[in-house]
C-alpha atoms as a PDB file:
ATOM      1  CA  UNK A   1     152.681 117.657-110.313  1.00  0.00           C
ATOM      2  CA  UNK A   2     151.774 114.181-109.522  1.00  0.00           C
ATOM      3  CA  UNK A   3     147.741 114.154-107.487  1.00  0.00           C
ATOM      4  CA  UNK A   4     148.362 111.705-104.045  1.00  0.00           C
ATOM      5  CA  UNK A   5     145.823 109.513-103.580  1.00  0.00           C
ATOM      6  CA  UNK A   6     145.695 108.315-100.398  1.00  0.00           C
ATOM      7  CA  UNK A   7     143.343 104.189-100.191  1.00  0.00           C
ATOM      8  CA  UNK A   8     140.960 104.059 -97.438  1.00  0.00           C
ATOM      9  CA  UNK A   9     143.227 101.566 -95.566  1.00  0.00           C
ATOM     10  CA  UNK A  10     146.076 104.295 -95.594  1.00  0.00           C
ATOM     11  CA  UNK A  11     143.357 107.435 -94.383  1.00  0.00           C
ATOM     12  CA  UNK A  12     142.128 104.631 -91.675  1.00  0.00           C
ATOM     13  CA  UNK A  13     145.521 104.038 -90.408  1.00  0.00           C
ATOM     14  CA  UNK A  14     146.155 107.602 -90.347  1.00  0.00           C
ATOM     15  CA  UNK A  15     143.183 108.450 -88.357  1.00  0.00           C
ATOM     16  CA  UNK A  16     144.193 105.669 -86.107  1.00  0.00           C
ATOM     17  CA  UNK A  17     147.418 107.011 -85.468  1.00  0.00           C
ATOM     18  CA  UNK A  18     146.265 110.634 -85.031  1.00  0.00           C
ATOM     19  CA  UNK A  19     143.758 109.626 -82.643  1.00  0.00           C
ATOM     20  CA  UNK A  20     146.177 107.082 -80.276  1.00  0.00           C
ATOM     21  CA  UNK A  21     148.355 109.902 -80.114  1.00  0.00           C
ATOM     22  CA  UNK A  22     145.551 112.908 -79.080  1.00  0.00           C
ATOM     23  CA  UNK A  23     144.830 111.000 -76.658  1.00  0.00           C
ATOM     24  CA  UNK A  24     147.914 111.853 -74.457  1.00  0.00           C
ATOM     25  CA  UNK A  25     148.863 115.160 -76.893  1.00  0.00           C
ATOM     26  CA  UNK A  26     146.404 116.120 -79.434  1.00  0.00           C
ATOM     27  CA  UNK A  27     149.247 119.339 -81.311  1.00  0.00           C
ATOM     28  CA  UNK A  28     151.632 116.222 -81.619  1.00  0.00           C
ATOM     29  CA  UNK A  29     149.722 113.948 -82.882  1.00  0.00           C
ATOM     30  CA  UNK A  30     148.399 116.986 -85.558  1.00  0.00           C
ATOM     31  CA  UNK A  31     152.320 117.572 -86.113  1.00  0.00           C
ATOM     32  CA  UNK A  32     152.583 113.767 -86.844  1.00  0.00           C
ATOM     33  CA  UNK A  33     150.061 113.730 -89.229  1.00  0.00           C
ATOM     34  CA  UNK A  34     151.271 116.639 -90.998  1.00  0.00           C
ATOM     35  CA  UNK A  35     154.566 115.215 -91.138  1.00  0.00           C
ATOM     36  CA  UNK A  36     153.727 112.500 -92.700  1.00  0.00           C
ATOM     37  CA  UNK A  37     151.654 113.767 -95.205  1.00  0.00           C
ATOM     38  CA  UNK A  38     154.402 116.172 -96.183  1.00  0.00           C
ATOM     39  CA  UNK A  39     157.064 113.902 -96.240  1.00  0.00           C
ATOM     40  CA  UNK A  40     154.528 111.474 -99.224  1.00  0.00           C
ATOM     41  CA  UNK A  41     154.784 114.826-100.461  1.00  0.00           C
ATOM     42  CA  UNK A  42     158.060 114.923-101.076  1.00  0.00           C
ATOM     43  CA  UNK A  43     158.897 111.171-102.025  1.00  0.00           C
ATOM     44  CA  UNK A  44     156.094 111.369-104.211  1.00  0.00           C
ATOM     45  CA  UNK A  45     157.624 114.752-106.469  1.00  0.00           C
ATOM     46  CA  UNK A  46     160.925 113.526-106.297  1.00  0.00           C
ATOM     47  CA  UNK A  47     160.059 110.312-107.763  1.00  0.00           C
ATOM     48  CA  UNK A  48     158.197 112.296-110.397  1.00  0.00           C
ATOM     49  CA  UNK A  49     161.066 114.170-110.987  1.00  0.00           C
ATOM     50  CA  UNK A  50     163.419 110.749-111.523  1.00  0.00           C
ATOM     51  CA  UNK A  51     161.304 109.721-113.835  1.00  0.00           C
ATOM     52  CA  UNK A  52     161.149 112.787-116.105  1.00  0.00           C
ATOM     53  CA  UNK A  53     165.119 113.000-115.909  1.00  0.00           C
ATOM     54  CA  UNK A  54     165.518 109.334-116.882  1.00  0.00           C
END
């Protein structure tokens, strides 16, 4: 399994986001944050995965 490494720009912007959004809801803007994480996740194997069956 591929290891994600996230750049500092990409964990700033995250934070960013997370934090604009706790502001009004902070479990949403957790659920946001999760989401997206997950969802690199998933691009991220599934690329791995097109490039071992190519």
């Amino acid at each position: 399994m591929a290891r994600i490494r996230w750049t500092n720009e990409a964990e700033k912007w995250l934070r960013n986001i997370h934090d604009y959004i706790a502001q009004d809801n902070p479990i949403v803007a957790q659920r946001v944050i999760s989401a997206i994480y997950e969802t690199h996740m998933t691009v991220s194997v599934t690329k791995q995965n097109e490039n071992v069956y190519n």
